[in-house]
Protein backbone atom coordinates (compact mmCIF):
# COMPACT_ATOMS: atom_id res chain seq x y z
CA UNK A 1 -12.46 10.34 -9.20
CA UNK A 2 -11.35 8.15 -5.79
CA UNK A 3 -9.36 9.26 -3.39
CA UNK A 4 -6.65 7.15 -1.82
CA UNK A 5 -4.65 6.69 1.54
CA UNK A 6 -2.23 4.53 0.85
CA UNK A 7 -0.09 2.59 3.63
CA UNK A 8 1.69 -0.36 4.96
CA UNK A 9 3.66 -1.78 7.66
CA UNK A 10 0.99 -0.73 10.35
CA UNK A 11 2.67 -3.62 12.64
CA UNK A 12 -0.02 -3.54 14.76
CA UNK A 13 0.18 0.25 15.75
CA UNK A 14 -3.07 2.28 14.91
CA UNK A 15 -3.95 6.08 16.03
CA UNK A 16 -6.06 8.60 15.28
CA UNK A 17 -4.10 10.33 13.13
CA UNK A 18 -3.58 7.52 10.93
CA UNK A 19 -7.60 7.10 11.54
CA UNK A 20 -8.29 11.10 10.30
CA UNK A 21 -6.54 10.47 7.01
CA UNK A 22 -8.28 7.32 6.49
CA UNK A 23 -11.62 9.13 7.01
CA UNK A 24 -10.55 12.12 4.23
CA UNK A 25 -10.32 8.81 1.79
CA UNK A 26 -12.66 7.18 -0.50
CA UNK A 27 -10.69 3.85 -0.24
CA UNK A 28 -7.94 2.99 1.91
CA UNK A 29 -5.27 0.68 0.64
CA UNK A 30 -3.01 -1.49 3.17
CA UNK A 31 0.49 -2.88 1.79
CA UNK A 32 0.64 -5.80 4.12
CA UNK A 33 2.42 -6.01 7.86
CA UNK A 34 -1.36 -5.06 9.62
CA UNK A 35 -0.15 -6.95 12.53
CA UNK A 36 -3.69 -7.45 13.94
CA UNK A 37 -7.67 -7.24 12.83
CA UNK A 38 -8.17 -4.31 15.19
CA UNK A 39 -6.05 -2.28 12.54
CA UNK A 40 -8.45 -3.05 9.20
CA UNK A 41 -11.50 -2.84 11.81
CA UNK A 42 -10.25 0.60 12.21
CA UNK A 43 -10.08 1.80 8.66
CA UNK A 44 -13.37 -0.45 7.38
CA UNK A 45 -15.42 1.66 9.88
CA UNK A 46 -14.47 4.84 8.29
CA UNK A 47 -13.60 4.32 4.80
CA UNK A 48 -13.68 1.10 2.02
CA UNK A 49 -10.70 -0.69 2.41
CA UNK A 50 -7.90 -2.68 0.24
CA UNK A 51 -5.45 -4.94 1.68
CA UNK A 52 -2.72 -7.94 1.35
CA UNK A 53 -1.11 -9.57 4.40
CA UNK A 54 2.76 -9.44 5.15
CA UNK A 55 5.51 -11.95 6.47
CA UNK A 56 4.47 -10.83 9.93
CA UNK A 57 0.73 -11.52 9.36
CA UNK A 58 -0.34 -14.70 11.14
CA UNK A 59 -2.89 -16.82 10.18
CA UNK A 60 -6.09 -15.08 11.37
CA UNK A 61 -5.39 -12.15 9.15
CA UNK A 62 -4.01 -14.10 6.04
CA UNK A 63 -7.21 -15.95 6.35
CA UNK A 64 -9.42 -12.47 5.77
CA UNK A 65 -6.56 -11.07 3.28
CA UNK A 66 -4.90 -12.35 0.34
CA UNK A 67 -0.94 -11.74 -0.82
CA UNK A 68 -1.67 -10.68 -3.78
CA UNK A 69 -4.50 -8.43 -4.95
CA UNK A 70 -5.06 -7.52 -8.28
CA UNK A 71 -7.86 -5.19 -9.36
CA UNK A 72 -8.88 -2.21 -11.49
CA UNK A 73 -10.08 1.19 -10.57
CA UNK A 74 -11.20 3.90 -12.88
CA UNK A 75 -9.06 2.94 -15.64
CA UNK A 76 -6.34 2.01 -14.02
CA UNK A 77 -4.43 -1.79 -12.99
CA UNK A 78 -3.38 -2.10 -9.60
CA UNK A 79 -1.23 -4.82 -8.35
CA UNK A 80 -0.84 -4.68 -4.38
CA UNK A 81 1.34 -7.34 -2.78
CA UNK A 82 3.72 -6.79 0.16
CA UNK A 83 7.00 -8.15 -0.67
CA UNK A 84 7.33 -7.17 -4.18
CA UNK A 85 10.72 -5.14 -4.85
CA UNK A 86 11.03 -1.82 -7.20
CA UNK A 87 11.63 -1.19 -10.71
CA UNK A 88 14.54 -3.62 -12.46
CA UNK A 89 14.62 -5.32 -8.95
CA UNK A 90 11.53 -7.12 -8.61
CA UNK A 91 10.95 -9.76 -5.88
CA UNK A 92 11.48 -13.36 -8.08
CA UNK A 93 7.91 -14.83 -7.06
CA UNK A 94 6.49 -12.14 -9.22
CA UNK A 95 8.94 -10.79 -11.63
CA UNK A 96 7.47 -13.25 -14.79
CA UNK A 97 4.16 -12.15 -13.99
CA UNK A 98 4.62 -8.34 -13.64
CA UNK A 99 6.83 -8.78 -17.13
CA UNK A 100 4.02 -11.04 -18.70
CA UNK A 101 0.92 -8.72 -17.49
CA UNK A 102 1.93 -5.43 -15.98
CA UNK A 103 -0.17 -2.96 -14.11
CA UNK A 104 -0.49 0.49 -14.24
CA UNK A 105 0.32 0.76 -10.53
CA UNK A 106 2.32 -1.72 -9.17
CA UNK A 107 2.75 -1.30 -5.12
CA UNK A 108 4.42 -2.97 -2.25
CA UNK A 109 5.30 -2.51 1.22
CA UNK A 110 8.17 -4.18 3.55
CA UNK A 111 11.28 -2.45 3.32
CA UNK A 112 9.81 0.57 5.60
CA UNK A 113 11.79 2.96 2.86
CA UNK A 114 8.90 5.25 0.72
CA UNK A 115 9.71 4.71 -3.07
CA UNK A 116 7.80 6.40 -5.82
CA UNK A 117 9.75 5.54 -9.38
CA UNK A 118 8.52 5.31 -12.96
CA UNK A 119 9.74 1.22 -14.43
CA UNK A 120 10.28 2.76 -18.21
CA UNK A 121 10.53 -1.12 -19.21
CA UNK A 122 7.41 -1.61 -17.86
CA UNK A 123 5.53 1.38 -18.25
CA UNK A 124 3.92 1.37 -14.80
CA UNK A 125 4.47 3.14 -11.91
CA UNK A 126 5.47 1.70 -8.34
CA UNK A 127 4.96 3.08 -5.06
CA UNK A 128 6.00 1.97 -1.75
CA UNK A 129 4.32 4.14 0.94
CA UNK A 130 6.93 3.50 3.84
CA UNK A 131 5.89 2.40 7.33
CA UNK A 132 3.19 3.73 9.44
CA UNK A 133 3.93 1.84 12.42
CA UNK A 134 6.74 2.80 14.82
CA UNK A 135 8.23 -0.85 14.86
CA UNK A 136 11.43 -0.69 12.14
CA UNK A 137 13.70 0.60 10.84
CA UNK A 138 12.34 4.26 9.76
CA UNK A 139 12.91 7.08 11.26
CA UNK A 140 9.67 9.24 10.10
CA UNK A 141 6.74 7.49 9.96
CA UNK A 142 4.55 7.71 6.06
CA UNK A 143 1.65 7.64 3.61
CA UNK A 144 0.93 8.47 0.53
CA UNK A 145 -1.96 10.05 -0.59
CA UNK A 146 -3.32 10.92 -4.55
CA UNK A 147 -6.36 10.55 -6.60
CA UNK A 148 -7.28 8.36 -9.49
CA UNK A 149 -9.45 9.90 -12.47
CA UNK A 150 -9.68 7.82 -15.13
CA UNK A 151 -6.27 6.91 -16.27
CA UNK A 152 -4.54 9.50 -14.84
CA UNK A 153 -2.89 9.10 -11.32
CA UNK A 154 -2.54 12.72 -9.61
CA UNK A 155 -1.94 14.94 -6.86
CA UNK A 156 0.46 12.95 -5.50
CA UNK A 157 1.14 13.43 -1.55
CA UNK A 158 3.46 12.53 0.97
CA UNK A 159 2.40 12.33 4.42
CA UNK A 160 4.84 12.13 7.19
CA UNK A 161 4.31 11.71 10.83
CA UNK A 162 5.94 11.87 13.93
CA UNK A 163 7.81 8.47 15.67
CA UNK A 164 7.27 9.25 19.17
């Protein structure tokens, strides 16, 4: 069984109480928008982290992260890119692939709005964990939070925090 903090749109902001979740995690997972290195430093001292840049990334960290990331834990497919859509409204760039080869978890980040939805089509589930930084559009700041055991994706969590 893993445990996992999921998150995105950090845009550069990082505090401890972000931090104290990441530590309660056996793997972190970052939905692009970090904003800068000190953020992943952060979370790789405390916990094994996962992460794709966003359209605000710049170089240095799309250099150490990739837009795409594809990998398997447990028994489950993850797909983790930043600007991917939601279920029957998937970003273009990957819509043939997803169709083609779908996950079992499909998430993405960017639109600051937290989305958990079943794609019947598809049979996977997305998530989109929100924003965690206080630049946007949000008005609460969110994670998610679950655990993977085997092929089973459970105890599903939302964590909200304050904007100030």
């Amino acid at each position: 069984m893993k445990k996992i903090l999921l998150l995105s749109d950090t845009h550069s902001f990082f505090d401890d109480k972000i931090l104290n979740y990441c530590r309660q995690a056996d793997e972190v997972w970052h939905a692009g928008d970090i904003g800068n290195l000190e953020v992943t430093d952060s979370i790789e001292k405390v916990s094994k982290l996962r992460a794709v840049y966003g359209n605000i990334d710049d170089k240095l960290i799309r250099s150490e992260f990739p837009l795409d990331l594809i990998f398997s834990i447990e028994d489950i497919k993850v797909w983790i890119t930043h600007i991917g859509g939601y279920p029957y409204r998937y970003n273009p760039r990957i819509k043939e692939n997803l169709i083609k080869n779908p996950p079992n978890l499909f998430i993405s980040g960017h639109s600051h709005i937290l989305k958990v939805q079943f794609d019947k089509k598809l049979n996977l589930l997305h998530m989109n964990p929100g924003a965690v930084g206080k630049y946007g559009i949000h008005k609460v700041r969110t994670m998610l939070r679950f655990e993977i055991e085997n092929e089973n994706i459970k105890n599903l969590e939302v964590i909200e925090l304050e904007r100030n």
